[in-house]
Protein backbone atom coordinates (compact mmCIF):
# COMPACT_ATOMS: atom_id res chain seq x y z
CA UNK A 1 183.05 -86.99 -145.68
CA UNK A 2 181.24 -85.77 -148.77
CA UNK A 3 177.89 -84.88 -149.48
CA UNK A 4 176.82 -87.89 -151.37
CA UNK A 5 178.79 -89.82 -147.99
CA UNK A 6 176.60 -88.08 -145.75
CA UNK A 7 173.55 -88.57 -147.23
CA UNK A 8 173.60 -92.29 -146.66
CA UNK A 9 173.64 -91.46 -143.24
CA UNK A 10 170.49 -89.60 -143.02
CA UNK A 11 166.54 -90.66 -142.79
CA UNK A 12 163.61 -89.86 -143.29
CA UNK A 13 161.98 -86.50 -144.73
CA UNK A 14 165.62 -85.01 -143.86
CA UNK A 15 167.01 -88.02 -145.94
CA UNK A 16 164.32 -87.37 -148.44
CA UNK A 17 165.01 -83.50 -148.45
CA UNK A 18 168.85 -83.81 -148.95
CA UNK A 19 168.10 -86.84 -151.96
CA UNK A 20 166.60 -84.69 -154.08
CA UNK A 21 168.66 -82.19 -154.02
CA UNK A 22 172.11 -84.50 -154.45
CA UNK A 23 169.79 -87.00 -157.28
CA UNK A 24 168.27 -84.14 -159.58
CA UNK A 25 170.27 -80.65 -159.28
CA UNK A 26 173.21 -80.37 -157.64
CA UNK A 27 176.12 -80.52 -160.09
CA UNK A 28 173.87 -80.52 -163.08
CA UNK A 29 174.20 -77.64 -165.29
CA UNK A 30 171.53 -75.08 -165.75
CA UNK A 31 170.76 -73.69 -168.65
CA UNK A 32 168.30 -71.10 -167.37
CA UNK A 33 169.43 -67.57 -166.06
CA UNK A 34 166.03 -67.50 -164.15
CA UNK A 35 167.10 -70.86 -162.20
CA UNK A 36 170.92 -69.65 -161.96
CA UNK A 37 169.89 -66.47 -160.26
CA UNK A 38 167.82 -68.63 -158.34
CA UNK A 39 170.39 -70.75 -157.09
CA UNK A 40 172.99 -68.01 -156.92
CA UNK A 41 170.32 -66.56 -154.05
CA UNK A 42 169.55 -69.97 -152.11
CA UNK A 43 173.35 -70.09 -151.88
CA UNK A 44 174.10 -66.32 -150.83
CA UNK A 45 171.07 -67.11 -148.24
CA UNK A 46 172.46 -70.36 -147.24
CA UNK A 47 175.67 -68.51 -145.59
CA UNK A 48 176.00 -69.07 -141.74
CA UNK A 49 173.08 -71.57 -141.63
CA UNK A 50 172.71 -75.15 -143.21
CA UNK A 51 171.88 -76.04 -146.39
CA UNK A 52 168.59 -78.31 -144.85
CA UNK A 53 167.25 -74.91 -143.44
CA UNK A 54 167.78 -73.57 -147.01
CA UNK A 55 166.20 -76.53 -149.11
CA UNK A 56 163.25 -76.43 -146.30
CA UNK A 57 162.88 -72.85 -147.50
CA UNK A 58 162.48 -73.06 -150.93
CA UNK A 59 159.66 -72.93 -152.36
CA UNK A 60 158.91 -69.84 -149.83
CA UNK A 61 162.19 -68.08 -151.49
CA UNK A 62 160.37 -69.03 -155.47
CA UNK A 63 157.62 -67.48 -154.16
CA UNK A 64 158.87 -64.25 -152.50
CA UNK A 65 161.33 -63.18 -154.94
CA UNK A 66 158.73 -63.61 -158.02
CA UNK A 67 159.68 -67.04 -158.73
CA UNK A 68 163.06 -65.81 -159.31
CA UNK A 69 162.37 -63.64 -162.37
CA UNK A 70 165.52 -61.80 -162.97
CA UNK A 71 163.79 -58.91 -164.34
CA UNK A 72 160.98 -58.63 -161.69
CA UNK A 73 163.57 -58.85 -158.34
CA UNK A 74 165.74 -56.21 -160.50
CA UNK A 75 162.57 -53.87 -160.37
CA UNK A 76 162.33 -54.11 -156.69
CA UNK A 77 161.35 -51.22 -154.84
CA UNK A 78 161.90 -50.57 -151.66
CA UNK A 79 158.23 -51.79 -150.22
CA UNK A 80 159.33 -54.76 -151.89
CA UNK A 81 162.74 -55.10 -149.70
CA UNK A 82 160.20 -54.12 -146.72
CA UNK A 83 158.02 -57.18 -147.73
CA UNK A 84 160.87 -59.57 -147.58
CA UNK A 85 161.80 -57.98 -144.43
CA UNK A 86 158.77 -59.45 -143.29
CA UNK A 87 158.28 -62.46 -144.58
CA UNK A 88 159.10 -65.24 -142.34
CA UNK A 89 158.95 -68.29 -144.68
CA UNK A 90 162.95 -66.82 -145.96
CA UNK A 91 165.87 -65.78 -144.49
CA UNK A 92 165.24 -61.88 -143.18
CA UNK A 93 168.65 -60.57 -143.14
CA UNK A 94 169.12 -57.37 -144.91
CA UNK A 95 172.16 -57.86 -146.37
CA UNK A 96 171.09 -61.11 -148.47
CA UNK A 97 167.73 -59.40 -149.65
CA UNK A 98 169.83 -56.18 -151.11
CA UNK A 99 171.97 -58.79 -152.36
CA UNK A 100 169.06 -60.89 -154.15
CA UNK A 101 167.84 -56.96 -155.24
CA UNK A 102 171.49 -55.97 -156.57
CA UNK A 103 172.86 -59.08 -157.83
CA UNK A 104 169.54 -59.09 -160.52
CA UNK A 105 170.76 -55.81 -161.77
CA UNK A 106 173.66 -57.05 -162.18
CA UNK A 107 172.49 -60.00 -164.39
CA UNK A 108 170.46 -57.63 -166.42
CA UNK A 109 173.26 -55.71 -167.51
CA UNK A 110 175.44 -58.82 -167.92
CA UNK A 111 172.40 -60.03 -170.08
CA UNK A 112 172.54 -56.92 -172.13
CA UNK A 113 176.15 -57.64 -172.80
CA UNK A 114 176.36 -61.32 -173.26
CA UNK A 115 173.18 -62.04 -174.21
CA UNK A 116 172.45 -64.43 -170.97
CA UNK A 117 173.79 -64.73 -167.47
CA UNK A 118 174.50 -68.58 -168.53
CA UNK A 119 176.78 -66.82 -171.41
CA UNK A 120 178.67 -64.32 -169.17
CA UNK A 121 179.81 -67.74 -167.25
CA UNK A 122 180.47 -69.51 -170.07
CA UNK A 123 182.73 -66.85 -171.46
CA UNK A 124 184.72 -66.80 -168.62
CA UNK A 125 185.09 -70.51 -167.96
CA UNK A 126 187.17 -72.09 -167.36
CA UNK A 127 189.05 -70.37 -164.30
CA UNK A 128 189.79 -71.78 -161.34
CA UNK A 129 188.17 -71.72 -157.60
CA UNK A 130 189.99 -68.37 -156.49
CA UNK A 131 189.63 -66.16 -159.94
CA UNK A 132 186.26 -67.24 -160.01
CA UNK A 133 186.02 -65.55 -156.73
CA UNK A 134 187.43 -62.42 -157.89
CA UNK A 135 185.42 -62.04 -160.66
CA UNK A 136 182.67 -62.57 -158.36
CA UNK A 137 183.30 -60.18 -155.93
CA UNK A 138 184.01 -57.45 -158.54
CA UNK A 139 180.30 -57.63 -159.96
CA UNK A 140 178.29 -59.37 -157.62
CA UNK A 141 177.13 -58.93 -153.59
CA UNK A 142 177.67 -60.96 -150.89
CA UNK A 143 179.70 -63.50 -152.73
CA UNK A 144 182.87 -65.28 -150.69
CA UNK A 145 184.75 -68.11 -151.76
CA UNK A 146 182.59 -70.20 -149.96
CA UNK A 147 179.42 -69.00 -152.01
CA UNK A 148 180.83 -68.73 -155.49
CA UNK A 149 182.50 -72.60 -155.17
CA UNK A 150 179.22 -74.36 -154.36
CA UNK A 151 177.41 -72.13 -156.97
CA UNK A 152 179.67 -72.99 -159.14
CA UNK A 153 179.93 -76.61 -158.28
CA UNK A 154 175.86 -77.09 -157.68
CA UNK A 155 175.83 -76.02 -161.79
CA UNK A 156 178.43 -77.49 -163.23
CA UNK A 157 180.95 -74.75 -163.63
CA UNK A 158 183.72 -76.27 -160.58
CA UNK A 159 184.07 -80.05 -160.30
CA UNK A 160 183.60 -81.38 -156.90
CA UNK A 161 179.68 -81.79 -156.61
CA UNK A 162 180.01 -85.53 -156.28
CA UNK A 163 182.31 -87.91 -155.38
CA UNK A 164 184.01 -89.93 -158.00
CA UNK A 165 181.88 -93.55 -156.41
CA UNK A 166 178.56 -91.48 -156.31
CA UNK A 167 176.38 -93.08 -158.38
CA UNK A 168 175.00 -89.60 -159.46
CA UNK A 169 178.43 -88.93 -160.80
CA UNK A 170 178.16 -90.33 -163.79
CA UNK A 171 175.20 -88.98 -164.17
CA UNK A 172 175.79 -85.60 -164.24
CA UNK A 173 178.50 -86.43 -166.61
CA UNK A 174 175.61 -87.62 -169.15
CA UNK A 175 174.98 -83.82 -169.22
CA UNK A 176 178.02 -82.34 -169.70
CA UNK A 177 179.06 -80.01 -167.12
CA UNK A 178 181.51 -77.47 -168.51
CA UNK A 179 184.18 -78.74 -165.63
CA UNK A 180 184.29 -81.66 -168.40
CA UNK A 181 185.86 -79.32 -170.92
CA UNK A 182 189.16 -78.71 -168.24
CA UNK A 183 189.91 -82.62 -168.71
């Protein structure tokens, strides 16, 4: 069953919650290296729990890593990594905060070279599921298959977000996700 599938199914603020997400981001490309870190971290943090637990957490993730400012979490010392140690409105597992910590380096540098993080993906698109992976794990932390695909799905990089009957299919289409370019 997919995601847009499974929806349906729910109700309520869970319903609510997960219609959001599925109606206005996922599979919709972002432009914004800010928002792709951003959603590069929800999804590292999302690993071994549920995505509900991560959309609940949000707005507590904005706020503790600066709102997701690339250049801010790359500055991160380590009373900051105590902080989010900490704080229990995220997900407290060392491993995913070094990750947030090390993974904005990363994007620094990659800005530095390509100009954005959005341009480092670009110039490697189109690949498919497993080099994406690869690449992945040779520059970034914390990043399995299972992370990189729905990153790359939730922005438009991998097709897959939605299924073909979703009415929010054709709607991310209107904006041109770069899986487009592969057809």
């Amino acid at each position: 069953m997919s995601y847009c599938d499974t929806i349906e199914q729910l109700t309520g603020e869970r319903k609510a919650l997960h219609k959001n997400y599925h109606d206005n981001h996922y599979g919709f490309p972002i432009h914004d290296d800010n928002e792709l870190f951003g959603r590069l971290v929800m999804e590292i943090n999302q690993a071994g729990l549920s995505w509900e637990t991560i959309l609940k957490k949000e707005e507590a993730f904005r706020a503790a890593y600066s709102q997701f400012d690339i250049n801010t979490v790359a500055a991160y010392t380590e009373d900051d990594r105590a902080r989010l140690m900490q704080d229990a409105g995220i997900i407290r597992n060392r491993l995913k905060i070094n990750a947030a910590i090390e993974n904005a380096k990363v994007i620094v540098t990659l800005q530095s070279e390509y100009g954005s993080f959005e341009a480092w993906l670009k110039h490697h698109h189109p690949k498919t599921k497993e080099e994406w992976v690869k690449l992945f794990k040779k520059h970034f932390r914390f990043t399995g298959g299972e992370i990189v695909n729905e990153f790359l799905m939730s922005t438009g990089y991998l097709k897959g977000a939605h299924a073909e009957t979703c009415p929010m299919y054709e709607v991310v289409l209107q904006h041109k996700p770069l899986w487009m370019d592969e057809e």
